[in-house]
C-alpha atoms as a PDB file:
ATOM      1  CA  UNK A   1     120.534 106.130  92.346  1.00  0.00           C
ATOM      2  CA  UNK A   2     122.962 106.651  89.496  1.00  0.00           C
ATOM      3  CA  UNK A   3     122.563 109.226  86.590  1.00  0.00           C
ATOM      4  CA  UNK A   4     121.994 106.077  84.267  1.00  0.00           C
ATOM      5  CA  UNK A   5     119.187 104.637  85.962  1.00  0.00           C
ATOM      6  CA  UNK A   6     117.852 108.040  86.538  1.00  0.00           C
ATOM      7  CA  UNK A   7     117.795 108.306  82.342  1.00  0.00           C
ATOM      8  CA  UNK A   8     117.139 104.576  81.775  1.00  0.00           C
ATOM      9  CA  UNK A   9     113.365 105.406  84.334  1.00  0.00           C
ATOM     10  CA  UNK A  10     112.889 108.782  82.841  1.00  0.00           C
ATOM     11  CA  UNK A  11     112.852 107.311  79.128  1.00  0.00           C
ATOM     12  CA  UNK A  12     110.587 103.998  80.431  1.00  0.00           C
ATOM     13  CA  UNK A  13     108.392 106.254  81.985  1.00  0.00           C
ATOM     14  CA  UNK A  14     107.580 108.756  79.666  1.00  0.00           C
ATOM     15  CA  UNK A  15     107.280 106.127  76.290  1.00  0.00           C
ATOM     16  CA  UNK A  16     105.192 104.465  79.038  1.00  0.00           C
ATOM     17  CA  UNK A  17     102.682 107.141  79.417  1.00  0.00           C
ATOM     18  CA  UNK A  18     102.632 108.047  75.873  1.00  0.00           C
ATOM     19  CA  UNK A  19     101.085 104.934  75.169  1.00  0.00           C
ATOM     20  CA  UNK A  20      99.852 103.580  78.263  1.00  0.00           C
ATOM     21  CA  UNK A  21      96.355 103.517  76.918  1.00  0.00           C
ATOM     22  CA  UNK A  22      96.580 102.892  73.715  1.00  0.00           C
ATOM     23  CA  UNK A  23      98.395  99.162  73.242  1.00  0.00           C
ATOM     24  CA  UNK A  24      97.136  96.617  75.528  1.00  0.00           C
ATOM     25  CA  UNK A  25      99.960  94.499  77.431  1.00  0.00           C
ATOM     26  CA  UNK A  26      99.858  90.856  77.302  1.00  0.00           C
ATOM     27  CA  UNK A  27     102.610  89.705  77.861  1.00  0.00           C
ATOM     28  CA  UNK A  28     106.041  91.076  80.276  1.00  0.00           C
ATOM     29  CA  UNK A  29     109.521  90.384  80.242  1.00  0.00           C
ATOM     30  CA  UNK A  30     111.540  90.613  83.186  1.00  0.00           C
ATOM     31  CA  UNK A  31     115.348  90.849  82.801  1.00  0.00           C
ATOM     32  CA  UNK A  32     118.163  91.675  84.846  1.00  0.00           C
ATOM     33  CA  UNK A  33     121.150  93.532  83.566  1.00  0.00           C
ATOM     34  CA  UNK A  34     124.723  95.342  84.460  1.00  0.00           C
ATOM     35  CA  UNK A  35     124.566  99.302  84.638  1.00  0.00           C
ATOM     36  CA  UNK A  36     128.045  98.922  83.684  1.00  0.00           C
ATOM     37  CA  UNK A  37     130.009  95.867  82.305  1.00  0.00           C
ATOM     38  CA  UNK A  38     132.011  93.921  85.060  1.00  0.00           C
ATOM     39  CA  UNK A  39     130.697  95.509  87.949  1.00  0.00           C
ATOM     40  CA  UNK A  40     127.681  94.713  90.586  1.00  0.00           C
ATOM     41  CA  UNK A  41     125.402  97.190  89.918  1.00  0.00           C
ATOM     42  CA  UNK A  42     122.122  95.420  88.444  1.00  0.00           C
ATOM     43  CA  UNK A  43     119.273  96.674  87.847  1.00  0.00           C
ATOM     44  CA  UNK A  44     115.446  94.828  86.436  1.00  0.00           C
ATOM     45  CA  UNK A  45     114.713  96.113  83.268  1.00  0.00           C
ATOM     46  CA  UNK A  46     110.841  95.205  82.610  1.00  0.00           C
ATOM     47  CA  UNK A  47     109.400  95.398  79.186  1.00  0.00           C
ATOM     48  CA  UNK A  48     105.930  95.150  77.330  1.00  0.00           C
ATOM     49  CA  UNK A  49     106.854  92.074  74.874  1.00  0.00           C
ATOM     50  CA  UNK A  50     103.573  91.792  73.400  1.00  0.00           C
ATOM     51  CA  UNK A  51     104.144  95.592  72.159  1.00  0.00           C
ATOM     52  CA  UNK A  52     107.919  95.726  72.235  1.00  0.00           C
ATOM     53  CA  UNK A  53     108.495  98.318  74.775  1.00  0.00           C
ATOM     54  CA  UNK A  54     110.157  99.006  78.215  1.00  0.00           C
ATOM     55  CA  UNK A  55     107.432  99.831  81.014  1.00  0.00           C
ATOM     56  CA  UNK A  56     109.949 100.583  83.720  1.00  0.00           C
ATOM     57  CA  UNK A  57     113.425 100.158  85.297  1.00  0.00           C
ATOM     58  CA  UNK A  58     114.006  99.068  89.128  1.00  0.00           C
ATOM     59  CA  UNK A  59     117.507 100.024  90.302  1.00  0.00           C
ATOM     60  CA  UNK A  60     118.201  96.357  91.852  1.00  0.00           C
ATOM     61  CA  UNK A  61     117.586  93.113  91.457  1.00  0.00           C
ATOM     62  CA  UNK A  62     116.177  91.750  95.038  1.00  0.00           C
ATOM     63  CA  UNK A  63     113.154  89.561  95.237  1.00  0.00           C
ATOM     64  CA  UNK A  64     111.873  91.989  97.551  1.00  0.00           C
ATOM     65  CA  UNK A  65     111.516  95.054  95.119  1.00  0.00           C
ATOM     66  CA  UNK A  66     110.209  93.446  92.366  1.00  0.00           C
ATOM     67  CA  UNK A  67     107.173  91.432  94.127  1.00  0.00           C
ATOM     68  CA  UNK A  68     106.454  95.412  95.551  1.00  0.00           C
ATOM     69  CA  UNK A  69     106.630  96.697  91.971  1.00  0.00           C
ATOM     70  CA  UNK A  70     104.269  93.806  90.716  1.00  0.00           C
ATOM     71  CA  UNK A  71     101.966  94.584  93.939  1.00  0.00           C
ATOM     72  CA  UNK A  72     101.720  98.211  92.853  1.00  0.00           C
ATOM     73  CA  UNK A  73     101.188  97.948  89.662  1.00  0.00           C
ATOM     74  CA  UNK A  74      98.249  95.185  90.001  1.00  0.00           C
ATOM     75  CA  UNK A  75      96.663  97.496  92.699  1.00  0.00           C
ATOM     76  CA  UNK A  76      97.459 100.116  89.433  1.00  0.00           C
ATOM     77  CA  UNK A  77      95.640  97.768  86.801  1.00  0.00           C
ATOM     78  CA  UNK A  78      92.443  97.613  88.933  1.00  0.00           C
ATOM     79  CA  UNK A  79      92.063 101.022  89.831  1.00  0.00           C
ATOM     80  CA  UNK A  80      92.083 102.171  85.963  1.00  0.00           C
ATOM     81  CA  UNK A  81      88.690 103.190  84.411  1.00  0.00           C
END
């Protein structure tokens, strides 16, 4: 994982828990974009749009790891009080 992405989570994650409780999400945004301009390295940036924030970054773009993120993070939604 490069040093970007490792800044680009980091920041998601901690504005994330900050306000994790506090604004309600209704609605996500899923986007992909380039770490760095004219190469291949993409990465999922997902973002609360109702509340205008970024809830995480996955470091590709493959079907595969964003259905597991979703997964998660509905097992996540039902396990909170």
């Amino acid at each position: 994982m490069s040093l970007d992405l490792l800044v680009l989570r980091n920041i998601a994650k901690q504005k994330q828990e900050e306000l994790l409780h506090l604004l309600p999400i209704e609605m996500i945004g899923i986007d992909e974009i380039a770490m760095h301009k004219g190469h291949k390295d993409f990465v999922v940036v997902i973002s609360d749009l109702t509340n205008k924030r970024v809830i995480d970054v996955l470091e590709d773009r493959k079907k595969v790891s964003l259905k597991a993120y979703m997964v998660d993070w509905d097992t996540r939604k039902s396990t909170e009080p």
